[in-house]
PDB file of N, CA and C in Angstrom:
ATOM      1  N   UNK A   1       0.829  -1.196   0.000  1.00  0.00           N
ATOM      2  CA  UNK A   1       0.000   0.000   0.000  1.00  0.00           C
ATOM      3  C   UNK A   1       0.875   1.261   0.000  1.00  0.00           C
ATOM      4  N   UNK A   2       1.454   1.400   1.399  1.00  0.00           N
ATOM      5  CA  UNK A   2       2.438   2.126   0.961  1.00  0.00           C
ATOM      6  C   UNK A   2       3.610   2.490  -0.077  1.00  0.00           C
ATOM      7  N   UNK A   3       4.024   1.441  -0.583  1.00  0.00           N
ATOM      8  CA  UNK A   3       5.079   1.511  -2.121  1.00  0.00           C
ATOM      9  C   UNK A   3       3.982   2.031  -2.932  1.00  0.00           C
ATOM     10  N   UNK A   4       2.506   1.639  -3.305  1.00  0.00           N
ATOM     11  CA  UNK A   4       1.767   2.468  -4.215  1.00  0.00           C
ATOM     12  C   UNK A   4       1.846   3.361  -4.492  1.00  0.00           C
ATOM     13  N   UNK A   5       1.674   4.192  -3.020  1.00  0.00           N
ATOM     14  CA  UNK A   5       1.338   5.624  -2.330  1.00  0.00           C
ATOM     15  C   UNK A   5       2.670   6.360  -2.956  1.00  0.00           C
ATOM     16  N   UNK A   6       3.673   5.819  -2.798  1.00  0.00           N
ATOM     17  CA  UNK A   6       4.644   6.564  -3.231  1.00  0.00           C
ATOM     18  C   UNK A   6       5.181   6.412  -4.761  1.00  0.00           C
ATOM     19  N   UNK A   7       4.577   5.839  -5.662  1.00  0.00           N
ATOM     20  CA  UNK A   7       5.163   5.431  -6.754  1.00  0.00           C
ATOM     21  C   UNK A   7       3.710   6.175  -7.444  1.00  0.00           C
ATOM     22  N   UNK A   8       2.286   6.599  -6.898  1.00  0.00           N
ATOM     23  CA  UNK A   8       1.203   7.732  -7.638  1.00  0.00           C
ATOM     24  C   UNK A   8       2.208   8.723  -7.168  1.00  0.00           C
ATOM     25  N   UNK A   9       2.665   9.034  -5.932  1.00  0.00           N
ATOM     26  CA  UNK A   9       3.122  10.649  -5.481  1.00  0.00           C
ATOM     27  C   UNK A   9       4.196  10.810  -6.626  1.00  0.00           C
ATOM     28  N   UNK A  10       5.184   9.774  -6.896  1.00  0.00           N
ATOM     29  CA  UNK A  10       6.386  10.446  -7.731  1.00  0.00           C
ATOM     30  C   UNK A  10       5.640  10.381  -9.220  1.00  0.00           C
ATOM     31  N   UNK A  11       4.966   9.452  -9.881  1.00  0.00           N
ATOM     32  CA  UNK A  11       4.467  10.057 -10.716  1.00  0.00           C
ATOM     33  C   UNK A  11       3.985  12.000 -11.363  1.00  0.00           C
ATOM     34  N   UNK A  12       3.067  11.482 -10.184  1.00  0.00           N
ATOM     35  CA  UNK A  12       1.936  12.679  -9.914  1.00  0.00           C
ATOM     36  C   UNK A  12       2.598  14.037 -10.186  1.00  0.00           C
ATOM     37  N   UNK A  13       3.907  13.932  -9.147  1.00  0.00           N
ATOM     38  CA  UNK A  13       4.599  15.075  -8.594  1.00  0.00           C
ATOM     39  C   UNK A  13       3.803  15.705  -7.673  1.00  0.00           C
ATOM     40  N   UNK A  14       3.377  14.708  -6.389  1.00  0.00           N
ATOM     41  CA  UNK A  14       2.526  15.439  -5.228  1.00  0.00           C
ATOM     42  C   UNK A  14       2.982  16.032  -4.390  1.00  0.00           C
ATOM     43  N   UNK A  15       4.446  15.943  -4.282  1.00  0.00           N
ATOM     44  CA  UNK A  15       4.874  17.091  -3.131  1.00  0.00           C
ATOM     45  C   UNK A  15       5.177  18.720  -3.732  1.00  0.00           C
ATOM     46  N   UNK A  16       5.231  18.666  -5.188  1.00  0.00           N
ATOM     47  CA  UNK A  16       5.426  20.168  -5.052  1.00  0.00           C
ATOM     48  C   UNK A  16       3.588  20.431  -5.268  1.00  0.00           C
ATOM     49  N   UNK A  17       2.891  19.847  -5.653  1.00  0.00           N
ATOM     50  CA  UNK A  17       1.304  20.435  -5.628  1.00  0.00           C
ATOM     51  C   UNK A  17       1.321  20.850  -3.912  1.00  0.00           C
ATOM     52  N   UNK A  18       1.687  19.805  -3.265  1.00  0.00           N
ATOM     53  CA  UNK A  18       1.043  19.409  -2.173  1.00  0.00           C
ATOM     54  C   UNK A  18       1.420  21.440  -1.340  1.00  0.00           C
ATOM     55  N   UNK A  19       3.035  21.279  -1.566  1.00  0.00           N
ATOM     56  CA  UNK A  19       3.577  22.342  -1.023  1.00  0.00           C
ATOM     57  C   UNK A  19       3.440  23.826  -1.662  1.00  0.00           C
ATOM     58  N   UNK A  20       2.480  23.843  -3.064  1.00  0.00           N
ATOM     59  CA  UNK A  20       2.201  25.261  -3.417  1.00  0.00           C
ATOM     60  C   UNK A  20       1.131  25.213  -2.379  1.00  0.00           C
ATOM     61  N   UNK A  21       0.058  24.125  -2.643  1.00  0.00           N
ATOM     62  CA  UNK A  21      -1.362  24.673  -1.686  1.00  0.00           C
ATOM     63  C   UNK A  21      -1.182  24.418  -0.427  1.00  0.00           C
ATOM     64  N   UNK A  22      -0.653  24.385  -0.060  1.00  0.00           N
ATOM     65  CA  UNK A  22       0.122  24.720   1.396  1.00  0.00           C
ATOM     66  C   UNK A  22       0.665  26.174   1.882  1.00  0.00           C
ATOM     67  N   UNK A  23       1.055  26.636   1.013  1.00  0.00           N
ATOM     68  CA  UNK A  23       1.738  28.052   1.067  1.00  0.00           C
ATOM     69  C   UNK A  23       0.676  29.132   0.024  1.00  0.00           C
ATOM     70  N   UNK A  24       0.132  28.661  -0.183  1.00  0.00           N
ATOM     71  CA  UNK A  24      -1.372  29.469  -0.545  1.00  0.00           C
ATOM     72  C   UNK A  24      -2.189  29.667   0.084  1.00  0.00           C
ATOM     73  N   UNK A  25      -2.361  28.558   0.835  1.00  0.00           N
ATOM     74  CA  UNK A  25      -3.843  28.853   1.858  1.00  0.00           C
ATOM     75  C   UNK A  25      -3.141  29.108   3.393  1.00  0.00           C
ATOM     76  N   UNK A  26      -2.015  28.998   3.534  1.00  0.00           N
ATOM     77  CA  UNK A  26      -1.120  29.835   4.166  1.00  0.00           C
ATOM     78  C   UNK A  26      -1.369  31.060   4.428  1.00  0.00           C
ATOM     79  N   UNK A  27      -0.912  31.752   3.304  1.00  0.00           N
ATOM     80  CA  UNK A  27      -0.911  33.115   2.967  1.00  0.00           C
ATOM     81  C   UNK A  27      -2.701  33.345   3.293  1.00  0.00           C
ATOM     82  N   UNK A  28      -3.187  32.616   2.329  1.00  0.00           N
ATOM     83  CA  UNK A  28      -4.709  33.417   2.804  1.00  0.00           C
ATOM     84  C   UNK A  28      -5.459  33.563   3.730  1.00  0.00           C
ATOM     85  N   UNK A  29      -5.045  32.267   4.829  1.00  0.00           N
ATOM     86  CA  UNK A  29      -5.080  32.201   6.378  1.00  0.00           C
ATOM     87  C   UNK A  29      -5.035  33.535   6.961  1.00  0.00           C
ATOM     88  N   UNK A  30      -3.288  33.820   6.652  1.00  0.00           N
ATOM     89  CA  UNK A  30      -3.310  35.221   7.274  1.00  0.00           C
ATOM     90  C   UNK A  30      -3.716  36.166   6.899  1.00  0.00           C
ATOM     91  N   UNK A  31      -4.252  36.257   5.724  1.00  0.00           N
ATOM     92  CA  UNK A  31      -4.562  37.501   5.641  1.00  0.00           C
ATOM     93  C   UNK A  31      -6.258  38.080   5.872  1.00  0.00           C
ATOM     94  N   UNK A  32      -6.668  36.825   6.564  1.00  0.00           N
ATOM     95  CA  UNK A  32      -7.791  36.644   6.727  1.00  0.00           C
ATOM     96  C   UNK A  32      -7.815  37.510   8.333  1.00  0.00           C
ATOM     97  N   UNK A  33      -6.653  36.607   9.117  1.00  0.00           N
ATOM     98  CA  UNK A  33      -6.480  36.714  10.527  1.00  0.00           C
ATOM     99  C   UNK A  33      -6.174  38.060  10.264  1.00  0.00           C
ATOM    100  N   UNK A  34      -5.443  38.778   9.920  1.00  0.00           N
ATOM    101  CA  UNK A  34      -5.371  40.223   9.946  1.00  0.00           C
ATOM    102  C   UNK A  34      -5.835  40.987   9.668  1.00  0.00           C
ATOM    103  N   UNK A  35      -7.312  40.677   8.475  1.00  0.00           N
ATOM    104  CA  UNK A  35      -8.496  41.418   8.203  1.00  0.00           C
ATOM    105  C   UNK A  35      -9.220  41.853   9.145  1.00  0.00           C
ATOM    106  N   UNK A  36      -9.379  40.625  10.360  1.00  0.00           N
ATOM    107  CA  UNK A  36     -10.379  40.099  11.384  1.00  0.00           C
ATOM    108  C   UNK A  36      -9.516  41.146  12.875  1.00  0.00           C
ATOM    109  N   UNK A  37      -8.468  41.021  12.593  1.00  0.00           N
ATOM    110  CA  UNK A  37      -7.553  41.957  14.150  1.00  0.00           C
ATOM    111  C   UNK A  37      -7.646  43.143  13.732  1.00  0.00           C
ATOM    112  N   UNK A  38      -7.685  43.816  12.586  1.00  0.00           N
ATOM    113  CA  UNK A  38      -7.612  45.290  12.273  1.00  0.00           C
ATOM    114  C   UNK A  38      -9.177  45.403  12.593  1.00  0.00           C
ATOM    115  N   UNK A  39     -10.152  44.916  12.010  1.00  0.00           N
ATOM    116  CA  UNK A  39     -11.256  45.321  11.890  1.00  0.00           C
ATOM    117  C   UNK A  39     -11.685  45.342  13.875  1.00  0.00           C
ATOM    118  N   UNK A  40     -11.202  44.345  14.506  1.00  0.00           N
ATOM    119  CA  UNK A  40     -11.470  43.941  16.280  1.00  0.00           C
ATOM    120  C   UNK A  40     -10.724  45.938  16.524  1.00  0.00           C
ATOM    121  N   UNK A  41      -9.383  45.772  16.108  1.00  0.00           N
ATOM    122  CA  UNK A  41      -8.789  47.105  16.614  1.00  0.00           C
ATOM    123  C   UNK A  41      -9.681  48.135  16.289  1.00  0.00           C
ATOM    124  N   UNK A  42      -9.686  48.780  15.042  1.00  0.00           N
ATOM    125  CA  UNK A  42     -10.699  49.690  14.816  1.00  0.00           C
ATOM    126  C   UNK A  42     -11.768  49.772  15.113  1.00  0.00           C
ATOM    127  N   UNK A  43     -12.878  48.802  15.209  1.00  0.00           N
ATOM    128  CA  UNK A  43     -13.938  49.001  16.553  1.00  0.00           C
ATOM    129  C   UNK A  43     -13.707  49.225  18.022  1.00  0.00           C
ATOM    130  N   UNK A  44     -12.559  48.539  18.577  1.00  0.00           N
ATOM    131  CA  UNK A  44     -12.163  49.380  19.682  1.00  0.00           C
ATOM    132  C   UNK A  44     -11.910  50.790  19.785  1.00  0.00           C
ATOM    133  N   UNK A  45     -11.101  51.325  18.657  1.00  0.00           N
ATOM    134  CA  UNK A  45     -10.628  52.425  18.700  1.00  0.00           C
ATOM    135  C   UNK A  45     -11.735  53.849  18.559  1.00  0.00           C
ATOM    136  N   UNK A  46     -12.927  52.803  17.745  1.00  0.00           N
ATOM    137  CA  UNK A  46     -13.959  54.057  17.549  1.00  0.00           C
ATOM    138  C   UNK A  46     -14.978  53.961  18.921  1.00  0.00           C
ATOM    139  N   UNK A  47     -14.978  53.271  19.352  1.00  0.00           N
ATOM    140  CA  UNK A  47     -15.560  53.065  20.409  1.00  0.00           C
ATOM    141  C   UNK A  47     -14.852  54.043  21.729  1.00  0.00           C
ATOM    142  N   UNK A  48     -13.779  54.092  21.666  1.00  0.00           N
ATOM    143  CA  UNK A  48     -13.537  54.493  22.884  1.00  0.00           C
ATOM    144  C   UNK A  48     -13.366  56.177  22.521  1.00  0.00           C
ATOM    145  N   UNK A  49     -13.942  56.806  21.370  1.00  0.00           N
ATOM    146  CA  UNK A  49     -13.539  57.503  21.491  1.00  0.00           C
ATOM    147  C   UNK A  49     -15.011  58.701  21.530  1.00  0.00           C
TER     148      UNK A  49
END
């Protein structure tokens, strides 16, 4: 099973797929998380003022 697994992956070429969408949804992770902390900050900030 395992020798399969690795003889579709080297075919395939699944580790560099594997490692773009990895570092794509990476990136969009954060920029999600930092959409979400600016927007938390700036309601604080209008709030207190």
């Amino acid at each position: 099973m395992i020798e399969r697994f690795k003889t579709y992956a080297k075919i395939s070429d699944f580790g560099s797929i594997a490692r773009r969408y990895f570092v794509n949804n990476f990136y969009d992770g954060m920029l999600t998380i930092i959409g979400i902390l600016l927007g938390f900050f700036i309601l604080i900030f209008k709030e207190g003022q």
